[in-house]
Protein backbone atom coordinates (compact mmCIF):
# COMPACT_ATOMS: atom_id res chain seq x y z
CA UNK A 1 -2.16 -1.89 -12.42
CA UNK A 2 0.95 -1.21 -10.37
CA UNK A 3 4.11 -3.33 -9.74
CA UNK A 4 4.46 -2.77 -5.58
CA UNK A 5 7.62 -0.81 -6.52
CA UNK A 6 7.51 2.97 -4.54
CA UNK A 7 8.55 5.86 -6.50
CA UNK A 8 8.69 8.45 -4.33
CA UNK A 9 8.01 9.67 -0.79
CA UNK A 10 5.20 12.16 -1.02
CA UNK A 11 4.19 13.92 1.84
CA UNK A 12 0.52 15.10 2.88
CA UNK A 13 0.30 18.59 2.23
CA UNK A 14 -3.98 19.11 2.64
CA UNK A 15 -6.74 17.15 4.18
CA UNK A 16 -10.34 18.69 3.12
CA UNK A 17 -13.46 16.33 4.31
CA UNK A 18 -16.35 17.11 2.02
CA UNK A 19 -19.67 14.76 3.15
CA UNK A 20 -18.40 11.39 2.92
CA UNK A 21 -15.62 12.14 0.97
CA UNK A 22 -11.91 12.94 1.86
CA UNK A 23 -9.93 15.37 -0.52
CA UNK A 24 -6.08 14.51 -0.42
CA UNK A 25 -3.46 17.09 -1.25
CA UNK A 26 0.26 15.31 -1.44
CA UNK A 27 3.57 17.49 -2.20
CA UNK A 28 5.41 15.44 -4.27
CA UNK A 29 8.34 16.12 -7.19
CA UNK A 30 6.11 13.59 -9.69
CA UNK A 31 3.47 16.16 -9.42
CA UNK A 32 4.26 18.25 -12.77
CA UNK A 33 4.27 14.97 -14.45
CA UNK A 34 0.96 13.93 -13.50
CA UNK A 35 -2.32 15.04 -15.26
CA UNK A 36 -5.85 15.06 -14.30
CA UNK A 37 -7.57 11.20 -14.10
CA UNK A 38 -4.51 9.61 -13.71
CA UNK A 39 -4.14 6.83 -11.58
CA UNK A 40 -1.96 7.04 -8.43
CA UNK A 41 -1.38 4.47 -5.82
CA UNK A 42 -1.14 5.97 -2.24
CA UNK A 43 0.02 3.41 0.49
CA UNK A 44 -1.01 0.91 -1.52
CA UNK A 45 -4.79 2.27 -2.71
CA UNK A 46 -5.51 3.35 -6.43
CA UNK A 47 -6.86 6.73 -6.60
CA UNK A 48 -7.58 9.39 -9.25
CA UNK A 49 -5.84 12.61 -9.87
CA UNK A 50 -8.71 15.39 -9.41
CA UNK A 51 -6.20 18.60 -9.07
CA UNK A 52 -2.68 19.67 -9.97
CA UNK A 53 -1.21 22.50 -8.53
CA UNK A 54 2.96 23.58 -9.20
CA UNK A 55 4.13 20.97 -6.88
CA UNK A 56 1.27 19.23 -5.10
CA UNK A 57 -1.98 17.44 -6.45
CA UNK A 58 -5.20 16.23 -4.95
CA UNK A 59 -6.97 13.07 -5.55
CA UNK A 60 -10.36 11.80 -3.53
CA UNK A 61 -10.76 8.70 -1.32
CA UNK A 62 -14.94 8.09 -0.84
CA UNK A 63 -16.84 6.17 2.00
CA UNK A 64 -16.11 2.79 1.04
CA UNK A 65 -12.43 3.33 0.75
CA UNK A 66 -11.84 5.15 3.89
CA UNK A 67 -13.99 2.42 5.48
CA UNK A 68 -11.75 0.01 4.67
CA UNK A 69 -7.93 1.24 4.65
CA UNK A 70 -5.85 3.09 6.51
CA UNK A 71 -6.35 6.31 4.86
CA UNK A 72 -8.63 8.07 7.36
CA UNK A 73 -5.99 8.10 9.52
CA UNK A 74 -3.84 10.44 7.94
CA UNK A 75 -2.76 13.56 9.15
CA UNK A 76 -1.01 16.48 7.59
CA UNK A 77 2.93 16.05 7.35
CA UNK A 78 2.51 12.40 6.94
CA UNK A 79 4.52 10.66 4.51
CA UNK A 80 3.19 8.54 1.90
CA UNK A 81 4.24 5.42 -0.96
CA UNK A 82 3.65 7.21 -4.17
CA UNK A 83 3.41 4.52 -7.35
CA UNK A 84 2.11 5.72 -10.80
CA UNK A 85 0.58 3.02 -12.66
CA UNK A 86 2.54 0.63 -14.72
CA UNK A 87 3.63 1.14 -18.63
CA UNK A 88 2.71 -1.99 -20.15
CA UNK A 89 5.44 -3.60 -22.22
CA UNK A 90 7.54 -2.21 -19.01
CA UNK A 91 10.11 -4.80 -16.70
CA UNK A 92 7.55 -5.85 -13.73
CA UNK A 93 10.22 -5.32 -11.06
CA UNK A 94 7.54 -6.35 -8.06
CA UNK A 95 4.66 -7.99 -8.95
CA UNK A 96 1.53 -7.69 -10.53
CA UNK A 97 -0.44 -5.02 -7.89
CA UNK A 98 -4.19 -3.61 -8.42
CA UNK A 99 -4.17 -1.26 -5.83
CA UNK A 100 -7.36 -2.86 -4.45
CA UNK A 101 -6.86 -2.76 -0.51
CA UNK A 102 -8.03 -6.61 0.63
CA UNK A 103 -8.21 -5.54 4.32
CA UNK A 104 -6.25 -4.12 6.87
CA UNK A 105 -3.32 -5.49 9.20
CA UNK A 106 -1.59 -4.69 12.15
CA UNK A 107 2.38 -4.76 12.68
CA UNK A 108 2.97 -6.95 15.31
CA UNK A 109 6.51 -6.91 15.79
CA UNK A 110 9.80 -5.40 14.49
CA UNK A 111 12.92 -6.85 14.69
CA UNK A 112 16.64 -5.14 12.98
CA UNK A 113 18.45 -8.32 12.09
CA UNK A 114 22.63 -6.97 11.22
CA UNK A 115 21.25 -4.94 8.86
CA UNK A 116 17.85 -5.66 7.22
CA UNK A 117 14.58 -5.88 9.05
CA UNK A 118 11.77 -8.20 9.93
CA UNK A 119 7.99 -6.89 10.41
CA UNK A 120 5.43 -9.62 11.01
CA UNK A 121 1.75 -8.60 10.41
CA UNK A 122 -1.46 -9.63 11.79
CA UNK A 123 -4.68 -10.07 9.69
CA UNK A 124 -8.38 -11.17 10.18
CA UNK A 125 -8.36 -14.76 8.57
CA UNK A 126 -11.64 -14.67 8.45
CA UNK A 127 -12.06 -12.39 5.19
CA UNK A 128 -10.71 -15.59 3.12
CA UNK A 129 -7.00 -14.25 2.54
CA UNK A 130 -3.96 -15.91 2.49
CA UNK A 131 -0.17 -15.52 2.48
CA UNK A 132 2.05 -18.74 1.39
CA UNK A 133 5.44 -18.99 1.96
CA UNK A 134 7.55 -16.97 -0.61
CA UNK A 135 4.15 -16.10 -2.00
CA UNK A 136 3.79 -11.78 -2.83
CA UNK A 137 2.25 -9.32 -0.87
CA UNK A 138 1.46 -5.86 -0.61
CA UNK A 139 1.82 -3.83 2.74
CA UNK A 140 1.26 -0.34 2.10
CA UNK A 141 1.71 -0.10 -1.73
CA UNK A 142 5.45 -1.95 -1.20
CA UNK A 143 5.79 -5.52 -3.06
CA UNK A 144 7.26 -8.03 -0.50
CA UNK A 145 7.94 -11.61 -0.06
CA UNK A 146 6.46 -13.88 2.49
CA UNK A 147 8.38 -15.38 4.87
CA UNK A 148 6.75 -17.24 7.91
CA UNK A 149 3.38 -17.92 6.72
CA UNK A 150 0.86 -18.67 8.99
CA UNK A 151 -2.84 -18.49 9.55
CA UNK A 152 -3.83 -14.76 9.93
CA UNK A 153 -0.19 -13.97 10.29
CA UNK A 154 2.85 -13.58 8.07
CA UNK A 155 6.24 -11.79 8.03
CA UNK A 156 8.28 -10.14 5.47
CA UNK A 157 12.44 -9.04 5.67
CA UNK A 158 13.15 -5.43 4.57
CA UNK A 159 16.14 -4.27 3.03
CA UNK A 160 18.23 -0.79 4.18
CA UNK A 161 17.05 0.58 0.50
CA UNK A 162 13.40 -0.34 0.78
CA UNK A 163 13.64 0.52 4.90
CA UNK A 164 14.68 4.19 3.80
CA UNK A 165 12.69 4.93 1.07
CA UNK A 166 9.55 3.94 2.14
CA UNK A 167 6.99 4.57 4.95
CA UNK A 168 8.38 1.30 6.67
CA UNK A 169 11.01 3.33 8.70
CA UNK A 170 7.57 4.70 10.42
CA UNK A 171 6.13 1.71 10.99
CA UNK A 172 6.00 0.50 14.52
CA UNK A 173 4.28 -2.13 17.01
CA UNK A 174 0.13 -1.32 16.55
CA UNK A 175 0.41 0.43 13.24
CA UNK A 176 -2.65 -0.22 10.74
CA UNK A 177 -1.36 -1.26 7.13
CA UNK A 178 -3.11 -1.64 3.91
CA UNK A 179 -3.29 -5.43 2.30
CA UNK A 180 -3.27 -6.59 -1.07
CA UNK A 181 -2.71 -9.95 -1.29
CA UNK A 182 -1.65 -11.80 -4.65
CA UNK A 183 -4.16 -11.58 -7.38
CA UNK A 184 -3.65 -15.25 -8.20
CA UNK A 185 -3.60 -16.40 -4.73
CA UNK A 186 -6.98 -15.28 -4.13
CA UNK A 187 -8.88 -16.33 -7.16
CA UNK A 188 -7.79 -20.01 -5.85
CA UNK A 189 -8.24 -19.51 -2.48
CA UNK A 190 -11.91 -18.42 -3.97
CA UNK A 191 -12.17 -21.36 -6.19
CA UNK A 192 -11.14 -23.70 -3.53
CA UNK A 193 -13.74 -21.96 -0.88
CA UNK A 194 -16.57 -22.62 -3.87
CA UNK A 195 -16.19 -26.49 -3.59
């Protein structure tokens, strides 16, 4: 479990595609206080610690999650939302974040606003998700609020801290994000489909 709050900026230091399988090498300063089989959420998408080297480690995304996230298009020298998992008994700062990627979405628009910013996101309805006003969600690994709410399309307001550390200074009109939508939301959204 993760909390949608980033820790660090790491940056992609290695791509190695083995079959199906892509093995990802990140430089990042929480790398001597990882260890082996430790979770790590990437742009929003748990993986598993498989290597540790001085400052950089390597973890393995398979098939199913390249499939469906934005991970297989990363290149070397990209920057990425770094989140270990949560202590329990810790403050939940964000909110309560599996680091199970619902789907992907596509920035529609960004808009500075004195200060802060606005993205708004597009998203195949059709999967069965959905954002409610002041509801959470997860773009990229970050914890956010809803704002605007609307069928296959919400928006969220970005402060300068979360705006400069985090990948949403790179984001622009057309990128692909990663979704996780809240975990409560969609076990009634499910319960509601089943009657």
């Amino acid at each position: 479990m993760f909390t949608g709050i980033i820790e660090e900026l790491g940056k992609v230091h290695q791509l190695v595609s083995e079959k199906e399988n892509l093995h990802i090498t990140i430089k990042a300063t929480l790398a001597s206080e990882l260890k082996i089989d430790q979770s790590v959420s990437h742009n929003g998408i748990c993986l598993t610690v498989v290597a540790i080297h001085n400052d950089t480690y390597t973890v393995t995304a398979i098939k199913e999650t390249l499939m469906k996230t934005n991970l297989s298009s990363l290149k070397v020298g990209d920057r990425v939302n770094l989140e270990r998992g949560m202590k329990l008994g810790a403050r939940l700062d964000g909110h309560l974040v599996q680091g199970h990627v619902d789907q992907t979405g596509i920035c529609k628009s960004v808009k500075e606003a004195k200060g802060s910013w606005y993205y708004t996101f597009t998203y195949d309805p059709d999967q069965g998700n959905v954002t409610i006003e002041k509801g959470s969600i997860t773009v990229n690994g970050v914890s956010l609020t809803v704002v605007n709410s609307k069928d296959g399309e919400f928006s969220v307001a970005i402060i300068p801290f979360t705006y400069q550390h985090t990948t949403f200074n790179t984001l622009e009109t057309g990128s692909v994000v990663n979704l996780e939508f809240d975990v409560i939301g969609k076990y009634v959204a499910r319960l509601h489909r089943a009657k």
